[in-house]
N, C-alpha and C. Protein backbone atom coordinates (compact mmCIF):
# COMPACT_ATOMS: atom_id res chain seq x y z
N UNK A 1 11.92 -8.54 4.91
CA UNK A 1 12.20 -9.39 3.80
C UNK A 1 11.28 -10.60 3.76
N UNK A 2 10.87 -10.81 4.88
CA UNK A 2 9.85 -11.83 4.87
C UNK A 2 8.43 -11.64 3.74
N UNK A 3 8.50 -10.23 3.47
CA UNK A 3 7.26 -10.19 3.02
C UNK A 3 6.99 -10.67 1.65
N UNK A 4 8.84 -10.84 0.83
CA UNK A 4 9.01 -11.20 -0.39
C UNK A 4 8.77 -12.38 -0.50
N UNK A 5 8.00 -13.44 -0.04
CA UNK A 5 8.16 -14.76 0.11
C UNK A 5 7.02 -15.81 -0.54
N UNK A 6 6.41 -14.68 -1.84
CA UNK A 6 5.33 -15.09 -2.77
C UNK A 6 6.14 -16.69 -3.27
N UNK A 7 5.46 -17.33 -4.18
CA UNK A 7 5.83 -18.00 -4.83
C UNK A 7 7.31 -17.81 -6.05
N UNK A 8 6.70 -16.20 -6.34
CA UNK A 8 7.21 -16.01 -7.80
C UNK A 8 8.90 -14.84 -6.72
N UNK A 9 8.22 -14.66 -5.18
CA UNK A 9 9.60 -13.95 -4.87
C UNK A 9 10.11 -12.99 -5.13
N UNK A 10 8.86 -12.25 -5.34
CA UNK A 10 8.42 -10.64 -5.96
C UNK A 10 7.17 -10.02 -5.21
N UNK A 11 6.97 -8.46 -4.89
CA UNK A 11 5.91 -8.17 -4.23
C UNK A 11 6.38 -6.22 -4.85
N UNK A 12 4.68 -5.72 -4.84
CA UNK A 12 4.76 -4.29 -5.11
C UNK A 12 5.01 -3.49 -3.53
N UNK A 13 5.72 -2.18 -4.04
CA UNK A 13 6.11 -1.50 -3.11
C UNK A 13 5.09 -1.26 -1.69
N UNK A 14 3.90 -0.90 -2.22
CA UNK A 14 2.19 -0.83 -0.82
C UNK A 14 2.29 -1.88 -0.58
N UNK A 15 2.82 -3.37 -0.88
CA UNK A 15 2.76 -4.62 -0.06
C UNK A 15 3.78 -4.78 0.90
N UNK A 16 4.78 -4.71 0.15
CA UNK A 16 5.86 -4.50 1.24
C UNK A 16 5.64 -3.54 2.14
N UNK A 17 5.34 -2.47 2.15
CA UNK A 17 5.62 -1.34 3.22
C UNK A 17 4.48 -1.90 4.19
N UNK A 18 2.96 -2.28 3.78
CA UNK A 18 1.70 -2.59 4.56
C UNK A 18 2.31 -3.78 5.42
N UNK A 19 3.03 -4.73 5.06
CA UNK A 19 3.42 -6.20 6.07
C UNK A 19 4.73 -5.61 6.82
N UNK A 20 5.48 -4.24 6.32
CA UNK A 20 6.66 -4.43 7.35
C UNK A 20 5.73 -3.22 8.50
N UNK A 21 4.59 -3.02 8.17
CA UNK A 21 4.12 -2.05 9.47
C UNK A 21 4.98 -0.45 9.59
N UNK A 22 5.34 -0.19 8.44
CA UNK A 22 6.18 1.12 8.65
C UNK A 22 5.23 2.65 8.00
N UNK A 23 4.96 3.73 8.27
CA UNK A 23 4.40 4.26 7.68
C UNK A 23 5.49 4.65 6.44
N UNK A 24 4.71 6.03 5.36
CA UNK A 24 5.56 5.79 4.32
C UNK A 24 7.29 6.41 4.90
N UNK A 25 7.47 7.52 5.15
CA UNK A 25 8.96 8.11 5.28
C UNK A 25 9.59 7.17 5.60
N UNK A 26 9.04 6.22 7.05
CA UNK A 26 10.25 5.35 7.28
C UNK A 26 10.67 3.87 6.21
N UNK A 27 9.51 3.83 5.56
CA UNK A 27 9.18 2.89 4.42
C UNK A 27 10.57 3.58 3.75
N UNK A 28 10.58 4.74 3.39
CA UNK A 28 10.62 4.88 2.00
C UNK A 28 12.61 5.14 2.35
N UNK A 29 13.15 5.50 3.63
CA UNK A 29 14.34 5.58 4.43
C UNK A 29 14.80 4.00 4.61
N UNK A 30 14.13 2.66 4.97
CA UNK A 30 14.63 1.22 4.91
C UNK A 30 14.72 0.83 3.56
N UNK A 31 13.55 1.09 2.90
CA UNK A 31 13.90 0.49 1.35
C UNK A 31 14.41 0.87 0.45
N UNK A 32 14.91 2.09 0.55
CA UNK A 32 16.05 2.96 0.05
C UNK A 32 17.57 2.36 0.13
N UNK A 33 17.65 2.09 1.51
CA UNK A 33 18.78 1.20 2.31
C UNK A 33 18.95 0.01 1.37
N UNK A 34 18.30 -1.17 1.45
CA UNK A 34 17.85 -2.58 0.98
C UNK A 34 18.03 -2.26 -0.43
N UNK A 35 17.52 -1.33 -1.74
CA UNK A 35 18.03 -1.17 -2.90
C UNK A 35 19.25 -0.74 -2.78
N UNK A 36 19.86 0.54 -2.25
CA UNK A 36 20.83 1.12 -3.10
C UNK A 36 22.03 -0.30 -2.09
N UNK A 37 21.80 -1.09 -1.59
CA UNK A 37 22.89 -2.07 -0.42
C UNK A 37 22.25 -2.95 -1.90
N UNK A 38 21.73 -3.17 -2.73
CA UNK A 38 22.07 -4.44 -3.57
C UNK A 38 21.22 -5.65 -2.63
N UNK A 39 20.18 -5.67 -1.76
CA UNK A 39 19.87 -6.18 -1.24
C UNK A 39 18.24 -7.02 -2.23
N UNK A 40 17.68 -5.71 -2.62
CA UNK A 40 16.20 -5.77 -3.34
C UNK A 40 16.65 -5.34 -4.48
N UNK A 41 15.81 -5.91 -5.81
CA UNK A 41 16.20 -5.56 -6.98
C UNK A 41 14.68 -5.48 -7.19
N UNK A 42 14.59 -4.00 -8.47
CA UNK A 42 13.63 -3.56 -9.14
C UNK A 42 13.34 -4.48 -10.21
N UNK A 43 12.06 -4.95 -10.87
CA UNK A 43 11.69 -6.11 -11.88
C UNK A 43 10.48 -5.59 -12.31
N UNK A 44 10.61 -5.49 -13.82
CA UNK A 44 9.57 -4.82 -14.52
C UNK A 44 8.35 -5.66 -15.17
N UNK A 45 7.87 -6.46 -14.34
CA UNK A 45 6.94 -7.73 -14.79
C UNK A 45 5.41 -6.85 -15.68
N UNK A 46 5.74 -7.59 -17.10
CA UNK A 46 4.65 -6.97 -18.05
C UNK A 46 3.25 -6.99 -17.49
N UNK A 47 2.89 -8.17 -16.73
CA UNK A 47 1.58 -8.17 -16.31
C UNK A 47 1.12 -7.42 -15.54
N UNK A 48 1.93 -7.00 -14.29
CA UNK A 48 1.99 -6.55 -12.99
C UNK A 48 2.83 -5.08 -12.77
N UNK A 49 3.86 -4.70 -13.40
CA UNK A 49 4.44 -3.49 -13.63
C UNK A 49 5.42 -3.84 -12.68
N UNK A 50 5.57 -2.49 -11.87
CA UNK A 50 7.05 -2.36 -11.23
C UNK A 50 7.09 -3.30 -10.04
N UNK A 51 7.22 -4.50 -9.71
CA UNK A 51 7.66 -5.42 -8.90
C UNK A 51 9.28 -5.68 -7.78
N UNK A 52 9.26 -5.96 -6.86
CA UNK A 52 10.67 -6.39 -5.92
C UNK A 52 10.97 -7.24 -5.81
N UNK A 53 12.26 -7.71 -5.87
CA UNK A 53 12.26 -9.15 -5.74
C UNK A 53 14.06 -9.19 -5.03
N UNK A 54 14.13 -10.00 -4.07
CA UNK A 54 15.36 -10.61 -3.35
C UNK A 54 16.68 -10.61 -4.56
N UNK A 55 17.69 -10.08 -4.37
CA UNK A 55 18.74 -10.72 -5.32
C UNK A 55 19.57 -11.47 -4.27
N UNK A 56 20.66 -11.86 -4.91
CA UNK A 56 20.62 -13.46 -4.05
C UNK A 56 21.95 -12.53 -2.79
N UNK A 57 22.43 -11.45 -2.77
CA UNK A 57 23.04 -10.65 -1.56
C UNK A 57 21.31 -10.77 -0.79
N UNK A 58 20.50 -10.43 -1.08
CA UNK A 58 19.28 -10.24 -0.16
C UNK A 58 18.52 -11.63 0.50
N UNK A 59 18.83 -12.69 -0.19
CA UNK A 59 18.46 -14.03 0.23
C UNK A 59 19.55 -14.64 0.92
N UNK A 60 20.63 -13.99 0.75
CA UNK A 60 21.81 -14.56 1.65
C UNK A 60 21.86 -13.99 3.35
N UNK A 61 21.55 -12.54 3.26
CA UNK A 61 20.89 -11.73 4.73
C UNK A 61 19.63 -12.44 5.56
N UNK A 62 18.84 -12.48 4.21
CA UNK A 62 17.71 -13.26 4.86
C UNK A 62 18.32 -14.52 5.91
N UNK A 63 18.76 -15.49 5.04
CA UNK A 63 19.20 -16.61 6.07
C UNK A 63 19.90 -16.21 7.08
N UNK A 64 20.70 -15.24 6.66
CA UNK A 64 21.90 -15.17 8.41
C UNK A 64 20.75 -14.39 8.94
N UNK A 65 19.80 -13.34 8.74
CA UNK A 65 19.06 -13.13 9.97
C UNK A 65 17.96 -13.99 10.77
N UNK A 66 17.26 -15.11 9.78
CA UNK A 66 16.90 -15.94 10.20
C UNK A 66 17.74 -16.97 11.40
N UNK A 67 18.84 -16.96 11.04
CA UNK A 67 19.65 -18.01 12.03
C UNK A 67 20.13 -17.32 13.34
N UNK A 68 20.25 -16.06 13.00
CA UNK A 68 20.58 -15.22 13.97
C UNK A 68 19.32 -14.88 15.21
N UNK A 69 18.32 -15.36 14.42
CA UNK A 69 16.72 -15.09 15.31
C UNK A 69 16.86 -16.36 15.93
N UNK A 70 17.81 -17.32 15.55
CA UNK A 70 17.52 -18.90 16.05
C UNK A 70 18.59 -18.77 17.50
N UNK A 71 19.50 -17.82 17.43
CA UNK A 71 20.59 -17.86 18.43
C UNK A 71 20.03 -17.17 18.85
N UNK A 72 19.74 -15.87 18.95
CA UNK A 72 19.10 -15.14 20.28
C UNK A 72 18.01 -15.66 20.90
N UNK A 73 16.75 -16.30 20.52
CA UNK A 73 15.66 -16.82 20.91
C UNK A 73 15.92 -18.02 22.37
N UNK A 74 17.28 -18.35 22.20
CA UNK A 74 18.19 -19.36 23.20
C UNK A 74 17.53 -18.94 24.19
């Protein structure tokens, strides 16, 4: 989820999969997960086409896993 962290808080599918380091199957088995969980939402930006972007269930994970990286790191 880190990788969504443009300005605009949107990124195409080859960006995401290239920064989480996954080839495609397992790409395509996590982000499968993350949409149909209401986590990532599909956004049809005219300039750019089919775009991802955080819905706010997915920015809410984000933080608890962020904080959760802050307690184990102890």
């Amino acid at each position: 989820m880190e990788v969504i962290t443009t300005s605009e808080n949107m990124a195409k599918k080859t960006r995401i999969m290239k920064k989480a380091y996954l080839d495609w199957i397992n790409f395509q088995r996590h982000f499968g997960f993350l949409i149909e969980g209401d986590f990532i939402e599909q956004i049809e930006d005219p300039s750019r086409g089919t775009v991802y972007g955080l819905t706010e269930r997915g920015k809410d994970l984000k933080l608890k896993l962020k904080d959760l990286g802050t307690i184990v790191s102890v």
